[in-house]
Structure formats: structure tokens, C-alpha cells
Protein backbone atom coordinates (compact mmCIF):
# COMPACT_ATOMS: atom_id res chain seq x y z
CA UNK A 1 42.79 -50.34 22.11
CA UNK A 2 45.54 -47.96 22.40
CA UNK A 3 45.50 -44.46 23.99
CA UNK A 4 47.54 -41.87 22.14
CA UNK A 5 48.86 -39.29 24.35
CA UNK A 6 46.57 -35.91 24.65
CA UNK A 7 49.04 -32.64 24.92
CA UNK A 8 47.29 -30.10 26.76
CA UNK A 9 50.67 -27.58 26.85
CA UNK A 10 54.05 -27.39 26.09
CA UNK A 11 55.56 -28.92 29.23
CA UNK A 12 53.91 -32.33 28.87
CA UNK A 13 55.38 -32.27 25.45
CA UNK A 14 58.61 -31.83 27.08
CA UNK A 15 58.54 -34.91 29.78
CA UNK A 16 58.58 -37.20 26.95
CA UNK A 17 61.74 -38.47 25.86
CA UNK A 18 60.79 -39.57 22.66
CA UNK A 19 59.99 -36.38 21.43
CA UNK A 20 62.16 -34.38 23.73
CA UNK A 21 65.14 -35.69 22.05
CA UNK A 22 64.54 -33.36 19.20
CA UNK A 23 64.04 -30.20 21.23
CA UNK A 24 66.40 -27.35 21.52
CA UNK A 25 66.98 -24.54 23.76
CA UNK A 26 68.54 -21.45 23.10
CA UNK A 27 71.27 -20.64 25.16
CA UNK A 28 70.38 -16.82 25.08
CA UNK A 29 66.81 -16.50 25.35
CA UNK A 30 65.97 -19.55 26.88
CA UNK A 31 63.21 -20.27 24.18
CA UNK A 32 62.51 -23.52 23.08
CA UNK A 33 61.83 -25.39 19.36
CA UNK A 34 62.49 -28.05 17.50
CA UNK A 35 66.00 -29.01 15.63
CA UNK A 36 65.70 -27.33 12.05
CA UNK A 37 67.33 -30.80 10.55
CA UNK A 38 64.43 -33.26 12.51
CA UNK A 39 63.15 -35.88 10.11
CA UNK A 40 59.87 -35.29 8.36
CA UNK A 41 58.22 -37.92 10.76
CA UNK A 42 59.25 -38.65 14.29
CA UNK A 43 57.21 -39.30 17.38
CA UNK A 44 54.99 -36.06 18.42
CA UNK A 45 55.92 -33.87 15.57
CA UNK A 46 52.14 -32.40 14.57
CA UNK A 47 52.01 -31.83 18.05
CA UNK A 48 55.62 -30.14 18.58
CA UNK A 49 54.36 -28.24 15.19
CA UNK A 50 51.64 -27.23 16.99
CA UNK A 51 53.35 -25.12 20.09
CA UNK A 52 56.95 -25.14 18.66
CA UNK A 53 58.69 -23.67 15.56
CA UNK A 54 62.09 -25.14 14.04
CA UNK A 55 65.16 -23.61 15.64
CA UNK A 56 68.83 -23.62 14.58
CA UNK A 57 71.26 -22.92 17.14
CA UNK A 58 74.90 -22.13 15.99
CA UNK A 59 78.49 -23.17 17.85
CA UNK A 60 77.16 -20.88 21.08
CA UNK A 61 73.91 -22.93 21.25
CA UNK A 62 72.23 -19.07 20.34
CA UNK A 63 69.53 -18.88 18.43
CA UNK A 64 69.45 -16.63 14.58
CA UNK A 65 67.77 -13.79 16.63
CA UNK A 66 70.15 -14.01 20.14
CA UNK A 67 72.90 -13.96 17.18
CA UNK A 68 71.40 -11.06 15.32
CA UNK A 69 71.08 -9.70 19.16
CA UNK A 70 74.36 -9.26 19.37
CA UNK A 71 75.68 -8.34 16.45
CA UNK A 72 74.30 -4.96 16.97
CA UNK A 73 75.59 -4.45 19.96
């Protein structure tokens, strides 16, 4: 019998390397997500889905809001 891994928060789901080789961070708000281009199936995506939304970072490594952000300043 195997034991699947049980997520209780968002930091386990970050220890893991399999998973936590598709995770971003936004340089200006420091939130985290997913990559925007991840494959339809990788290891822990219902549960990244689950506390995480797809995030696309541009040259800076901002986020679309951090770069919206600043725009209007």
C-alpha cells in the first residue's frame, strides 16, 4: 500500500521538490503561484490548484498586478 501525501497548508506544499519546481514568486509582492505554462498534469497540481493560482512573472520576476503597480506610479 502506498501513502499519498496529505497537504494540510501551503508550506508543506512548498518542501516538496517535485512540485516546488513549478512554483513562482513574485519579486514585488512576495506572493506565490504556480508557472502559467505548467503542464496539464504534474506531481501535486489539484493540490497546488487548491491553495495556488497560475502566475506569470515578466523579465523583473513581477507579477501582472506588481507591473500594473507601477505603471501608475
Amino acid at each position: 500500500m502506498t501513502l499519498r501525501p496529505q497537504f494540510s497548508d501551503p508550506g508543506e506544499l512548498l518542501k516538496d521538490p517535485r512540485g516546488r519546481k513549478w512554483m513562482l514568486q513574485c519579486a514585488g509582492c512576495r506572493r506565490w503561484g504556480y508557472r502559467h505554462d505548467a503542464p496539464a498534469k504534474f506531481f501535486n497540481r489539484a493540490h497546488l490548484e487548491k491553495y495556488f493560482e497560475p502566475l506569470k512573472l515578466d523579465e523583473r520576476g513581477l507579477c501582472e498586478q506588481c507591473q500594473t503597480a507601477l505603471s501608475q506610479k
